[in-house]
PDB file of N, CA and C in Angstrom:
ATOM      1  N   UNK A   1      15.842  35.848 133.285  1.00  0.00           N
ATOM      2  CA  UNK A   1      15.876  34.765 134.263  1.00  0.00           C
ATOM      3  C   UNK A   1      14.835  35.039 135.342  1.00  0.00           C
ATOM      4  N   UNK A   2      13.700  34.026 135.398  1.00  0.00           N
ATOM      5  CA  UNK A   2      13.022  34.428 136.479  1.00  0.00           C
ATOM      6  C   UNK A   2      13.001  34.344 138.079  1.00  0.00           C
ATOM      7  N   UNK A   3      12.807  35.185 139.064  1.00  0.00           N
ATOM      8  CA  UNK A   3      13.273  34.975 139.965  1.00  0.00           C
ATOM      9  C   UNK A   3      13.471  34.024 141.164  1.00  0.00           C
ATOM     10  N   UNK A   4      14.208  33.573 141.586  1.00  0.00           N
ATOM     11  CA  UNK A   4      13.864  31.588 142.433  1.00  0.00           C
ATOM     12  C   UNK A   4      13.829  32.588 143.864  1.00  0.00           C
ATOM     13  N   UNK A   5      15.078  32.803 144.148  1.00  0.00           N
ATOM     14  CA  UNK A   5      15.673  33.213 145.341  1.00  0.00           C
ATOM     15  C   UNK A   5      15.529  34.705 145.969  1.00  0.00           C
ATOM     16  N   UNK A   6      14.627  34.666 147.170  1.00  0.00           N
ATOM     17  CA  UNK A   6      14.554  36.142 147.826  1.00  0.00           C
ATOM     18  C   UNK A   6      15.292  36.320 148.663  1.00  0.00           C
ATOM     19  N   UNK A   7      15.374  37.889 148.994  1.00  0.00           N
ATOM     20  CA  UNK A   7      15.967  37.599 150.084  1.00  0.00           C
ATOM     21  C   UNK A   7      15.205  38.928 150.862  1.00  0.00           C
ATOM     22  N   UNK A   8      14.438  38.923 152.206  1.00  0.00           N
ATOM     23  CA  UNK A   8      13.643  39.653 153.050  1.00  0.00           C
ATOM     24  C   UNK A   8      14.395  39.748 154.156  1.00  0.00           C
ATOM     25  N   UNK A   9      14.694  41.927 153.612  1.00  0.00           N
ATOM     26  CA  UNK A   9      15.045  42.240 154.826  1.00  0.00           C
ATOM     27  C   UNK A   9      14.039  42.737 155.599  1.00  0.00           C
ATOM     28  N   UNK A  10      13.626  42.758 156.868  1.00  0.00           N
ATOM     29  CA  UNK A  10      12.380  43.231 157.292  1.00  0.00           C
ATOM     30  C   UNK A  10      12.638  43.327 159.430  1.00  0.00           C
ATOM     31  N   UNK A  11      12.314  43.772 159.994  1.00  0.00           N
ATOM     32  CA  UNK A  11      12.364  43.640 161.392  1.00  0.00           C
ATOM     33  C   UNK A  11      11.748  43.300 162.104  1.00  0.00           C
ATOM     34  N   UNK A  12      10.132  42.680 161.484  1.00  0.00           N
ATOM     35  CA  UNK A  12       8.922  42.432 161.976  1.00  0.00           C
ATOM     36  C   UNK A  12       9.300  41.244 161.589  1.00  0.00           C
ATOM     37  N   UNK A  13       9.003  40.131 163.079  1.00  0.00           N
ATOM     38  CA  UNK A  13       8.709  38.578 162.320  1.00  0.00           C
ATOM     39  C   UNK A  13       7.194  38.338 161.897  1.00  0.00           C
ATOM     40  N   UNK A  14       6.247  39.107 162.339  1.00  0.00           N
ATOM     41  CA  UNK A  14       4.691  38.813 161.527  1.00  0.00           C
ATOM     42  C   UNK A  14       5.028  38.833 160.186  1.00  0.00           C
ATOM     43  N   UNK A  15       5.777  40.187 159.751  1.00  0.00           N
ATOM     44  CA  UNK A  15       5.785  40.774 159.026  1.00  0.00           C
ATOM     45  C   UNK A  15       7.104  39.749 157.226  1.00  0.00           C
ATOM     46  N   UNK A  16       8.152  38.971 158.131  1.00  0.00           N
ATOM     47  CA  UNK A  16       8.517  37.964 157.786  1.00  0.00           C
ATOM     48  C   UNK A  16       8.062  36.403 157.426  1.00  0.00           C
ATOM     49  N   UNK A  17       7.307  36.260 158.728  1.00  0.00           N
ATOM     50  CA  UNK A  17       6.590  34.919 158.304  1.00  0.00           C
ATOM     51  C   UNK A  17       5.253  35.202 157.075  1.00  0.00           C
ATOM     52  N   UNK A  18       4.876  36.227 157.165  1.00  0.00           N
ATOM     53  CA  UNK A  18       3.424  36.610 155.986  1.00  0.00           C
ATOM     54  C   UNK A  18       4.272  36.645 154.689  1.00  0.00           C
ATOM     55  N   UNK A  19       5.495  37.058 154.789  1.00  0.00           N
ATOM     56  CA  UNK A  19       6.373  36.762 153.344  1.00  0.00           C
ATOM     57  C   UNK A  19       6.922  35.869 153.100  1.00  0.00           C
ATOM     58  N   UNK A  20       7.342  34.805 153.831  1.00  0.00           N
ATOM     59  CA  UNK A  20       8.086  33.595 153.556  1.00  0.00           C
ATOM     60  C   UNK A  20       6.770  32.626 153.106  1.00  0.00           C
ATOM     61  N   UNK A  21       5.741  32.630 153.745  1.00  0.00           N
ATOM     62  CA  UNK A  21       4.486  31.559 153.558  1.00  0.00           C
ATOM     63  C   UNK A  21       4.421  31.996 151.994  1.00  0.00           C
ATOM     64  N   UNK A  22       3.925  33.879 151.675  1.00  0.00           N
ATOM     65  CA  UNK A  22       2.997  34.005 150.497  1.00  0.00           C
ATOM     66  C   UNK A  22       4.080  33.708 149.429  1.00  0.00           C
ATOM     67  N   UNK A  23       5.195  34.178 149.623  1.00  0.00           N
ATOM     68  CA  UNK A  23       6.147  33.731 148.097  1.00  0.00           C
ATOM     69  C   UNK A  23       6.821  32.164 148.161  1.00  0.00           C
ATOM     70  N   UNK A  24       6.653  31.448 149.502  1.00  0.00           N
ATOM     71  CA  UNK A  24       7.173  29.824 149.180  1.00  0.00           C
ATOM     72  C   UNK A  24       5.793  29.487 148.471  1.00  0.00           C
ATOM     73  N   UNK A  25       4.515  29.511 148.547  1.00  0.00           N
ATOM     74  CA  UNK A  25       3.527  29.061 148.066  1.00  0.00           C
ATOM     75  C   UNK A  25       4.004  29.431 146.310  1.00  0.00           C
ATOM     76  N   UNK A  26       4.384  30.570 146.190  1.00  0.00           N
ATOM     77  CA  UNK A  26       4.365  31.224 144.615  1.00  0.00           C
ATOM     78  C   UNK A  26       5.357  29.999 144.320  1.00  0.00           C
ATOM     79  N   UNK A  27       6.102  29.196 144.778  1.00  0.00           N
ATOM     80  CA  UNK A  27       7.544  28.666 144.186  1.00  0.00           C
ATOM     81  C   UNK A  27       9.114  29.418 144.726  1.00  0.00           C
ATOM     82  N   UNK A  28       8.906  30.440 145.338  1.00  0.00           N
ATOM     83  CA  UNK A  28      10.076  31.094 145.466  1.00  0.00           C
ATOM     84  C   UNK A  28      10.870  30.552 146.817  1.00  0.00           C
ATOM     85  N   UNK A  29      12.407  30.411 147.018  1.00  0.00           N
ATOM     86  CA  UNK A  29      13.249  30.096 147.946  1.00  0.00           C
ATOM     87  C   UNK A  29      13.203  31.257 148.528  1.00  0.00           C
ATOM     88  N   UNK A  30      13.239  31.567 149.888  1.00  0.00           N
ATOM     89  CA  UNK A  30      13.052  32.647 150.749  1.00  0.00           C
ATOM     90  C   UNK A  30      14.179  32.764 152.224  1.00  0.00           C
ATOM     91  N   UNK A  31      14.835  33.637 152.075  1.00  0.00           N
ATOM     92  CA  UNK A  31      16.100  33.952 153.054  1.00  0.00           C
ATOM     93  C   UNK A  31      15.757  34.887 153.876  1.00  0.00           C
ATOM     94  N   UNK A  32      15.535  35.080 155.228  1.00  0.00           N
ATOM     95  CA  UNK A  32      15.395  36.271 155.706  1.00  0.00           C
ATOM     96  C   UNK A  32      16.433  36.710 156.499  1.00  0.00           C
ATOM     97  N   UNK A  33      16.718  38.046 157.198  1.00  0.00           N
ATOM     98  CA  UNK A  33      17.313  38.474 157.667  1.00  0.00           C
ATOM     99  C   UNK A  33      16.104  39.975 158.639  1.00  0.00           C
ATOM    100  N   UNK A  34      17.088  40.405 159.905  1.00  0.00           N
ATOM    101  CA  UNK A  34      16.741  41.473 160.129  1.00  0.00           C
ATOM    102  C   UNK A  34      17.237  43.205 160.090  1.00  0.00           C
ATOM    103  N   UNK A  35      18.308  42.988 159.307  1.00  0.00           N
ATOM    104  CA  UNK A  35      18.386  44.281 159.596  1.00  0.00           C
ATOM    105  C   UNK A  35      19.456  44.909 158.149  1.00  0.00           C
ATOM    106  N   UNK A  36      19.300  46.475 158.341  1.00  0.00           N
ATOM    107  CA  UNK A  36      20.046  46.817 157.125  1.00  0.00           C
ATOM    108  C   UNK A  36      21.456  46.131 156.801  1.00  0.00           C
ATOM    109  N   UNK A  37      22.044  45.871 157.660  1.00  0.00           N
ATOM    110  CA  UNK A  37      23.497  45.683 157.555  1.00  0.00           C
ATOM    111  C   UNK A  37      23.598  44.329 157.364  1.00  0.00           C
ATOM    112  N   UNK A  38      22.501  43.384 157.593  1.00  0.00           N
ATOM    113  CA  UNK A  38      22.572  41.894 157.560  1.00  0.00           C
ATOM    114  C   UNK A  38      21.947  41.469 155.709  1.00  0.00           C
ATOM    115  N   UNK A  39      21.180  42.937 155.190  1.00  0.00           N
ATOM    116  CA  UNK A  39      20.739  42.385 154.259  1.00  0.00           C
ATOM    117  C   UNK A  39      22.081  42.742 153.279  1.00  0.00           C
ATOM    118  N   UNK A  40      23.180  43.434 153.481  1.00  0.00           N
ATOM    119  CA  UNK A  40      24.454  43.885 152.529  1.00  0.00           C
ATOM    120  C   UNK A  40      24.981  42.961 152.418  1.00  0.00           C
ATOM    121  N   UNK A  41      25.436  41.922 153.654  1.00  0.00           N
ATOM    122  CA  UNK A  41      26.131  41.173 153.713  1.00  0.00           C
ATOM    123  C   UNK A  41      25.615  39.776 153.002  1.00  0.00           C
ATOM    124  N   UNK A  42      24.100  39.773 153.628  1.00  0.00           N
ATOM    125  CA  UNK A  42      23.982  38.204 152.997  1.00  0.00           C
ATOM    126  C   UNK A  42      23.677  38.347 151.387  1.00  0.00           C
ATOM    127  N   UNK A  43      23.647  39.894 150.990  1.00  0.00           N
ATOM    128  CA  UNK A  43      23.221  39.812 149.529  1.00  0.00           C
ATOM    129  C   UNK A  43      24.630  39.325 148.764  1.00  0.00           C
ATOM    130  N   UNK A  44      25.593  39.996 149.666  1.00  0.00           N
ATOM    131  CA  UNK A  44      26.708  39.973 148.689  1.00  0.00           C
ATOM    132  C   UNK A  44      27.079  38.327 148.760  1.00  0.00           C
ATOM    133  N   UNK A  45      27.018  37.591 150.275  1.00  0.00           N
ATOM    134  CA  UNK A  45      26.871  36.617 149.943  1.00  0.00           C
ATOM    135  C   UNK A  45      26.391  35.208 149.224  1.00  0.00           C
ATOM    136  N   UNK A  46      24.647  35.585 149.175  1.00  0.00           N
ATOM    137  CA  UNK A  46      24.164  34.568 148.722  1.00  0.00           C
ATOM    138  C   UNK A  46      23.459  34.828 147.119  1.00  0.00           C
ATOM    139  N   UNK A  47      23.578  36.508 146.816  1.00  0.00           N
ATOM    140  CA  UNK A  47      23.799  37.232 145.364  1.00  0.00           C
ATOM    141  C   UNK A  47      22.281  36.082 144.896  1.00  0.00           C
ATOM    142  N   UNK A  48      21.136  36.512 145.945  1.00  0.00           N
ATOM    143  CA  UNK A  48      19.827  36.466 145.912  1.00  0.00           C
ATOM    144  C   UNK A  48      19.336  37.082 144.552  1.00  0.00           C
ATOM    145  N   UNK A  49      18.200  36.727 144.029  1.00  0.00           N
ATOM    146  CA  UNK A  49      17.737  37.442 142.265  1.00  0.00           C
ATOM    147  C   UNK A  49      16.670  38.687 142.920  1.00  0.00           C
ATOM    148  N   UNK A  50      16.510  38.659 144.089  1.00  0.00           N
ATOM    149  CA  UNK A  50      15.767  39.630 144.105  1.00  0.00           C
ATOM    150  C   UNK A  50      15.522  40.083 145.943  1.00  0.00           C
ATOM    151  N   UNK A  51      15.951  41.182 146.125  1.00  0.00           N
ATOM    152  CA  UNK A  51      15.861  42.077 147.601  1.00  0.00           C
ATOM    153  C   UNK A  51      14.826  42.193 148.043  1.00  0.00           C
ATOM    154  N   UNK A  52      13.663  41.815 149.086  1.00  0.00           N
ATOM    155  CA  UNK A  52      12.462  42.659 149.464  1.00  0.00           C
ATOM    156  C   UNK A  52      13.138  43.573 150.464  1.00  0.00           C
ATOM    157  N   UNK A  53      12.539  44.574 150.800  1.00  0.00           N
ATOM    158  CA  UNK A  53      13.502  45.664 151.895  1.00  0.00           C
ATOM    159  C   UNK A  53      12.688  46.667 152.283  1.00  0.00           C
ATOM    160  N   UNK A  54      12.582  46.085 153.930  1.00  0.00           N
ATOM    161  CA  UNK A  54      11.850  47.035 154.643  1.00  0.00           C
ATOM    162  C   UNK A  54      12.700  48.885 154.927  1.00  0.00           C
ATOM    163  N   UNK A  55      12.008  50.163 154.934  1.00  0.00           N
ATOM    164  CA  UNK A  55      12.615  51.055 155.180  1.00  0.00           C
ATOM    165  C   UNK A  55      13.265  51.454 156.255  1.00  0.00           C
ATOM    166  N   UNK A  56      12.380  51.182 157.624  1.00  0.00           N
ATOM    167  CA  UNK A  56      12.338  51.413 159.052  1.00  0.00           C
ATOM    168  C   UNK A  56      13.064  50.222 159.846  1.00  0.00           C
ATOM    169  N   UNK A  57      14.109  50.212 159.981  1.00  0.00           N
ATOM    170  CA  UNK A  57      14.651  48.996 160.826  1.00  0.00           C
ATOM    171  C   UNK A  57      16.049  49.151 161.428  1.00  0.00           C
ATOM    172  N   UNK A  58      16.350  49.015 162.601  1.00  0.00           N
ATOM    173  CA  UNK A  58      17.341  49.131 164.056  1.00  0.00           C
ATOM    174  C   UNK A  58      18.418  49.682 162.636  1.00  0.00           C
ATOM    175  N   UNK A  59      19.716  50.487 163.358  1.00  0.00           N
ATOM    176  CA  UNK A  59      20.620  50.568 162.477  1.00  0.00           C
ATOM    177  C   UNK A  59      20.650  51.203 161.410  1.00  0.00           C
ATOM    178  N   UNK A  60      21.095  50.262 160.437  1.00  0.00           N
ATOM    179  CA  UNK A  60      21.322  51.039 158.640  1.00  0.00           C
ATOM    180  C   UNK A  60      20.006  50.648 158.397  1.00  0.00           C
ATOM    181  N   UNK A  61      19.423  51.423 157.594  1.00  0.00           N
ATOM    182  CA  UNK A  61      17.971  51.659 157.251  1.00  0.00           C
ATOM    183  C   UNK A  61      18.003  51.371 155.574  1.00  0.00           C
ATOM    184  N   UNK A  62      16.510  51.038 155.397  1.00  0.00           N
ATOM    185  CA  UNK A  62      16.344  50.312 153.963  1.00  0.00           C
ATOM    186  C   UNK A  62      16.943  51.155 152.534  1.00  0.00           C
ATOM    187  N   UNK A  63      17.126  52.388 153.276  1.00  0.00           N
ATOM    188  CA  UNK A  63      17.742  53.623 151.803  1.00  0.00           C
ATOM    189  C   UNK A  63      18.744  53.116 152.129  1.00  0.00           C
ATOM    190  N   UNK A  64      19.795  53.125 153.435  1.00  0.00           N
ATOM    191  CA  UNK A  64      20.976  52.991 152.979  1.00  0.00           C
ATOM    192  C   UNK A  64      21.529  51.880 152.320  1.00  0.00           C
ATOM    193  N   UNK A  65      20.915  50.673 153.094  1.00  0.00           N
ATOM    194  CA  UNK A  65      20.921  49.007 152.817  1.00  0.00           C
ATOM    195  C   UNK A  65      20.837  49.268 151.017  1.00  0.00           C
ATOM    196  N   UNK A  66      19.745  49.785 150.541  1.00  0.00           N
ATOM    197  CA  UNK A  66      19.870  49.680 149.377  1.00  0.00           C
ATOM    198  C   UNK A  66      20.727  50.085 148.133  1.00  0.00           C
ATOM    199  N   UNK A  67      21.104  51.299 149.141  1.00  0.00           N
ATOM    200  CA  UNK A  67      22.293  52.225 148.048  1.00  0.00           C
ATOM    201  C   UNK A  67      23.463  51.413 148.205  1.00  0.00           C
ATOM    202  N   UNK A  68      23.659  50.821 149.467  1.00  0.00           N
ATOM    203  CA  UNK A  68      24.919  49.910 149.331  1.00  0.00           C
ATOM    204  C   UNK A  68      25.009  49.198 148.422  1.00  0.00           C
ATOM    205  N   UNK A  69      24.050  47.819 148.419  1.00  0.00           N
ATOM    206  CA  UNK A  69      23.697  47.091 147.328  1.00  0.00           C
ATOM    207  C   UNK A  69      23.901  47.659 146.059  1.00  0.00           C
ATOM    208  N   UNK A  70      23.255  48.618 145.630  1.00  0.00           N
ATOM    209  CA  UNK A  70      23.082  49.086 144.597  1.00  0.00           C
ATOM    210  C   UNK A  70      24.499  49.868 144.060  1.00  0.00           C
ATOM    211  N   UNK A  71      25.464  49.880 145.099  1.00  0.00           N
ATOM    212  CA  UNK A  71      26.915  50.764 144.557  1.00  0.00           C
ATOM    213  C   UNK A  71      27.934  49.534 144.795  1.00  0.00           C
ATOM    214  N   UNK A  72      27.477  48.044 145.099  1.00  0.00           N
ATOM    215  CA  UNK A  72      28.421  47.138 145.066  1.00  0.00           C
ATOM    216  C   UNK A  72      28.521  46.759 143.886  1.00  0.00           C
ATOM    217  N   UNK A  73      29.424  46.327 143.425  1.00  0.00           N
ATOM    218  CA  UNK A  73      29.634  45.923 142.504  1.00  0.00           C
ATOM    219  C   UNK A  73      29.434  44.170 142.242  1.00  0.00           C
ATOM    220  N   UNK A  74      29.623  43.635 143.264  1.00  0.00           N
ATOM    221  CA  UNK A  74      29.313  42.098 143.323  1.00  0.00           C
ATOM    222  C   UNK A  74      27.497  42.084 143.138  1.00  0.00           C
ATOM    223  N   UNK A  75      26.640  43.277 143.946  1.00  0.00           N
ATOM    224  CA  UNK A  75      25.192  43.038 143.573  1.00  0.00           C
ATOM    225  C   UNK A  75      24.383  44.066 142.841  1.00  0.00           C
ATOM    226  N   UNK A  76      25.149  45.185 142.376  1.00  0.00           N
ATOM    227  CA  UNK A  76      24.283  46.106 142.042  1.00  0.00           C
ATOM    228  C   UNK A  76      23.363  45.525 140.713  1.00  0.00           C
ATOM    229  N   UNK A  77      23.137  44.835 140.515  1.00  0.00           N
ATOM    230  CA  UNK A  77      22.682  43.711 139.378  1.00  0.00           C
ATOM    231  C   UNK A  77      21.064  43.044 139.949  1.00  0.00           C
ATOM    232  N   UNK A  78      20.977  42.978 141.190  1.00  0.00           N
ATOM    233  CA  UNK A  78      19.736  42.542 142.408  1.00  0.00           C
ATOM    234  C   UNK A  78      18.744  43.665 142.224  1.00  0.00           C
ATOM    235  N   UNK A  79      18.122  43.306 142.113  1.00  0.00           N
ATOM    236  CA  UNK A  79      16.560  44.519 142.286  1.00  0.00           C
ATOM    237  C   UNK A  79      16.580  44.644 143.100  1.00  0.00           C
ATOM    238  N   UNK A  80      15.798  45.922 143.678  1.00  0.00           N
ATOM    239  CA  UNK A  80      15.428  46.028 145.165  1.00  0.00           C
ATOM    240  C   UNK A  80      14.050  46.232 145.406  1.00  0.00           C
ATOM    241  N   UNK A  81      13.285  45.624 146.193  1.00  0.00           N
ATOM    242  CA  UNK A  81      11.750  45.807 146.046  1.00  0.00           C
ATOM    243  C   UNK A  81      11.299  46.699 147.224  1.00  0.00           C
ATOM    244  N   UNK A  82      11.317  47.890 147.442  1.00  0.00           N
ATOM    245  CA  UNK A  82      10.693  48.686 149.183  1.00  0.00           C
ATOM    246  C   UNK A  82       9.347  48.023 149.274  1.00  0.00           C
ATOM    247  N   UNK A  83       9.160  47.672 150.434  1.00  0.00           N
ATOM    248  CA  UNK A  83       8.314  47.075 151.108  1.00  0.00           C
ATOM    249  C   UNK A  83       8.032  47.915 152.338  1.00  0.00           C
ATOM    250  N   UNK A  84       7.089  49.091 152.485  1.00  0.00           N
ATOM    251  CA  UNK A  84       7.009  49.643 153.813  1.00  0.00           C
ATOM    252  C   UNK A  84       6.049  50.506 154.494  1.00  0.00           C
ATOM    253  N   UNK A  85       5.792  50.505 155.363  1.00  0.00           N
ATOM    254  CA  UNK A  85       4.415  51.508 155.989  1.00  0.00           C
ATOM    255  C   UNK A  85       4.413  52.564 156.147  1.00  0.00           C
ATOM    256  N   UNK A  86       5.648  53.164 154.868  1.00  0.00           N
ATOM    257  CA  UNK A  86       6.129  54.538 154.673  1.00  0.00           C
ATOM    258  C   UNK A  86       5.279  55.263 153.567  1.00  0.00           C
ATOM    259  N   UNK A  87       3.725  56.034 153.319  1.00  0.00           N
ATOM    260  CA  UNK A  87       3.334  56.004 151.810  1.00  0.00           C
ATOM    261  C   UNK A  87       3.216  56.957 151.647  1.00  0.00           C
ATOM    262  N   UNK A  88       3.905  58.189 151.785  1.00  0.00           N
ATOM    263  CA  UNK A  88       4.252  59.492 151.233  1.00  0.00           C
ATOM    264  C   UNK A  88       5.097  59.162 149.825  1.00  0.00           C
ATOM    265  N   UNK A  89       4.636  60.075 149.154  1.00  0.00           N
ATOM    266  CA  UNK A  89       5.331  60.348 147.772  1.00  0.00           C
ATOM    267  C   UNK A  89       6.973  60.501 147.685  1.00  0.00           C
ATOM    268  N   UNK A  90       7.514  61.378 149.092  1.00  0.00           N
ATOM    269  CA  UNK A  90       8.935  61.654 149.056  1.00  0.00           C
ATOM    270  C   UNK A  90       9.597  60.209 149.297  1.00  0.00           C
ATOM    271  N   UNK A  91       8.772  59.306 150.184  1.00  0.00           N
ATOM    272  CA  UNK A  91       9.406  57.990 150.471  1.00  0.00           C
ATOM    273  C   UNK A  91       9.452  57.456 149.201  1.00  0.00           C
ATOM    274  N   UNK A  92       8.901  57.110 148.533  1.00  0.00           N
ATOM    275  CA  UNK A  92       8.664  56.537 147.306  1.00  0.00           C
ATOM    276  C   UNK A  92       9.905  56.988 146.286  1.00  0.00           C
ATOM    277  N   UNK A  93       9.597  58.103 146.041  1.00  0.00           N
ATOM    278  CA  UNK A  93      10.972  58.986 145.232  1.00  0.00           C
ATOM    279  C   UNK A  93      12.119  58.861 145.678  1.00  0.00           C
ATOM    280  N   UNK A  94      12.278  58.932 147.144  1.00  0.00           N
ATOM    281  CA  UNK A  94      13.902  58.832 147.684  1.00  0.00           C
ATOM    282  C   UNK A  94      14.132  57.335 147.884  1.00  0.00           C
ATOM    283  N   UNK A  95      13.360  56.360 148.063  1.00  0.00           N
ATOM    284  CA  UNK A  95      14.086  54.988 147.477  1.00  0.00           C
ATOM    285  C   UNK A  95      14.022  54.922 146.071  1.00  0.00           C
ATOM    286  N   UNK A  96      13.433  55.157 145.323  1.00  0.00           N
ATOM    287  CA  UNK A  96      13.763  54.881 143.552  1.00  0.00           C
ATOM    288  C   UNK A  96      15.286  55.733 143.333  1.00  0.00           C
ATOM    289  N   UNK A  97      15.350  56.837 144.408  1.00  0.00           N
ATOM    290  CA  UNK A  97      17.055  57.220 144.055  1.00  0.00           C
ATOM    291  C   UNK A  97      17.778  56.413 144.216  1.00  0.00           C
ATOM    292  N   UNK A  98      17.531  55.893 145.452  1.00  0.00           N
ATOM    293  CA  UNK A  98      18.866  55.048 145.645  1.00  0.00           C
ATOM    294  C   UNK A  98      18.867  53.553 145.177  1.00  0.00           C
ATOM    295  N   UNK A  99      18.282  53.657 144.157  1.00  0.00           N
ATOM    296  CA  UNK A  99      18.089  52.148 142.995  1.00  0.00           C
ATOM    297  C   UNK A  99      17.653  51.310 143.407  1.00  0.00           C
ATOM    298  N   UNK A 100      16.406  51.470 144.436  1.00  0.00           N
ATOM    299  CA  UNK A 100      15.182  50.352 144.312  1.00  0.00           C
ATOM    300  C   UNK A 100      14.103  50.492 142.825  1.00  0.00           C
ATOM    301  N   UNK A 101      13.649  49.108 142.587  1.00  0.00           N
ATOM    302  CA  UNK A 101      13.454  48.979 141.109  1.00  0.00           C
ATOM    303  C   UNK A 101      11.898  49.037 141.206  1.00  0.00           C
ATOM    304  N   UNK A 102      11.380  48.847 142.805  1.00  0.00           N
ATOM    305  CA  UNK A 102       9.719  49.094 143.169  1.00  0.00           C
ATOM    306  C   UNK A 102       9.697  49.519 143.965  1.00  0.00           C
ATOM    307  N   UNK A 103       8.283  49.701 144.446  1.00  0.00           N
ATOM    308  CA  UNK A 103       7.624  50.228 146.049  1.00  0.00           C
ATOM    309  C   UNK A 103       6.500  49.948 146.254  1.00  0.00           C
ATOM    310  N   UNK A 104       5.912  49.333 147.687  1.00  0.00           N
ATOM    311  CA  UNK A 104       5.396  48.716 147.711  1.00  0.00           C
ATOM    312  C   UNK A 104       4.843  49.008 149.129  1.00  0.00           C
ATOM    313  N   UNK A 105       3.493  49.598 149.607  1.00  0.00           N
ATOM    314  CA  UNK A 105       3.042  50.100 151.165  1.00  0.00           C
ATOM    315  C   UNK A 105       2.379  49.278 151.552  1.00  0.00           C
ATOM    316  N   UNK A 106       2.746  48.449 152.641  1.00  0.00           N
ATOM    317  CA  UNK A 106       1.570  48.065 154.379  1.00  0.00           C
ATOM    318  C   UNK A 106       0.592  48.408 153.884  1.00  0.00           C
ATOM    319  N   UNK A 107      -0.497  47.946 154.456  1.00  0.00           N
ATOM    320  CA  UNK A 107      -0.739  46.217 154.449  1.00  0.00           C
ATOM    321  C   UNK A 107      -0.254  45.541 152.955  1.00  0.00           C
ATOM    322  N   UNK A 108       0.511  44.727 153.072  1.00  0.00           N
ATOM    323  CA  UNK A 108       0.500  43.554 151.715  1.00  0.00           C
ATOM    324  C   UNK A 108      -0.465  43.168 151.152  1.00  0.00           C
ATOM    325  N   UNK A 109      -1.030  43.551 150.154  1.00  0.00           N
ATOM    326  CA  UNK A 109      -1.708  42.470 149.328  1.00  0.00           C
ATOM    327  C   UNK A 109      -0.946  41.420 148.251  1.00  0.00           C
ATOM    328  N   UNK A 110      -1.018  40.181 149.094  1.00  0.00           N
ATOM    329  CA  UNK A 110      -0.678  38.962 148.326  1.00  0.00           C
ATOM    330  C   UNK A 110      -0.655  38.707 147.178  1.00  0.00           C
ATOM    331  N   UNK A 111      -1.608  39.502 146.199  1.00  0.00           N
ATOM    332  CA  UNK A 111      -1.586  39.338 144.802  1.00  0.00           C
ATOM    333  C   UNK A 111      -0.885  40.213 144.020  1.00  0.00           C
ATOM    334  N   UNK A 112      -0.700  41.421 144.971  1.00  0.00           N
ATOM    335  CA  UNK A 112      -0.111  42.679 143.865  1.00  0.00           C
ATOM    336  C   UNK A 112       1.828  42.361 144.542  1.00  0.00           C
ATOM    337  N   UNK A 113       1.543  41.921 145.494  1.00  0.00           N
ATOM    338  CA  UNK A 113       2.960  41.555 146.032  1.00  0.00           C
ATOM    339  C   UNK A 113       3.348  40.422 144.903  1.00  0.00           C
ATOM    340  N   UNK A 114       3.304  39.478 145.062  1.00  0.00           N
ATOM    341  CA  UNK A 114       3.307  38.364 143.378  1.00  0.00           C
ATOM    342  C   UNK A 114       3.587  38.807 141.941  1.00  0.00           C
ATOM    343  N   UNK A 115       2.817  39.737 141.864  1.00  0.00           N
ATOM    344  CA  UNK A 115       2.892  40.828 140.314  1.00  0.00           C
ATOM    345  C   UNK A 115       4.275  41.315 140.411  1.00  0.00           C
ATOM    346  N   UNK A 116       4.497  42.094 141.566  1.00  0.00           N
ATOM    347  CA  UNK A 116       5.448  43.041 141.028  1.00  0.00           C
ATOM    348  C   UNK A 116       6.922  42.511 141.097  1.00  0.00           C
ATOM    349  N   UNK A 117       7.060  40.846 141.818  1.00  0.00           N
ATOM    350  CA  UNK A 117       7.886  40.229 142.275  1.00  0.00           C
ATOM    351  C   UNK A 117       8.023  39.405 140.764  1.00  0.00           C
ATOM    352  N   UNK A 118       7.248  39.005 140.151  1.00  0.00           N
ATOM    353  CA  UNK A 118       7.372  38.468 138.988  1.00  0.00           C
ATOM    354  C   UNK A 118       7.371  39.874 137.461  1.00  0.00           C
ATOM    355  N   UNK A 119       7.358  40.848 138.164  1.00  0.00           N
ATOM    356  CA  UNK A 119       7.206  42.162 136.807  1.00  0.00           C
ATOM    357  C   UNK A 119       8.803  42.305 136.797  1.00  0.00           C
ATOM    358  N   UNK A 120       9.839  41.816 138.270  1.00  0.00           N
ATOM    359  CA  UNK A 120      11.206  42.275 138.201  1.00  0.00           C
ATOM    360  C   UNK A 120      12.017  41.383 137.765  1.00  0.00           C
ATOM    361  N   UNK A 121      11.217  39.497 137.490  1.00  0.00           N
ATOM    362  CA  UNK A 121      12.195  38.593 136.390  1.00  0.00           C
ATOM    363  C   UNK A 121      12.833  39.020 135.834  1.00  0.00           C
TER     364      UNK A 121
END
């Protein structure tokens, strides 16, 4: 099933509006939120096809946000895409633990952002 519905957790609104423009252009419905604990809730609520998820943000942070997700049982089924200006190797490795399905470093490029959002259909 390919993916319609995002859902962007992120804390930056630049950083939100540059994702809602580049994936509504692709076709995609786009939900945002700011923070770890807002992206648990609205996932479980609105059981989005696919997570973008910033690492660094107020609160529960994008590892934990994700391991939640990923140990619910209503979403552990949601990809999780890291999205972050984190690009050390350990960052990378310690979100693929906690069952993000990509990773993805600051600055965005629009085209490889698209790829990997359509590689997780």
């Amino acid at each position: 099933m390919p993916v319609k519905r995002i859902l962007i957790a992120d804390d930056s609104a630049t950083i939100r509006h540059f994702l809602i423009e580049t994936l509504a252009k692709a076709g995609y419905e786009v939900s945002t939120v700011q923070t770890g604990e807002d992206a648990v809730r609205v996932s479980e609520e609105e059981l989005p096809d696919l997570v973008i998820m910033d690492i660094v943000m107020p609160g529960m942070n994008g590892y934990q946000a994700t391991r939640a997700i990923n140990r619910n049982e209503a979403t552990k089924h949601i990809p999780v895409l890291i999205l972050t200006s984190k690009d050390m190797e350990t960052d990378r490795i310690w979100a693929m633990r906690q069952g993000a399905k990509e990773f993805i470093t600051k600055p965005i490029d629009p085209n490889t952002l698209i790829e990997k959002v359509r590689a997780l259909a």
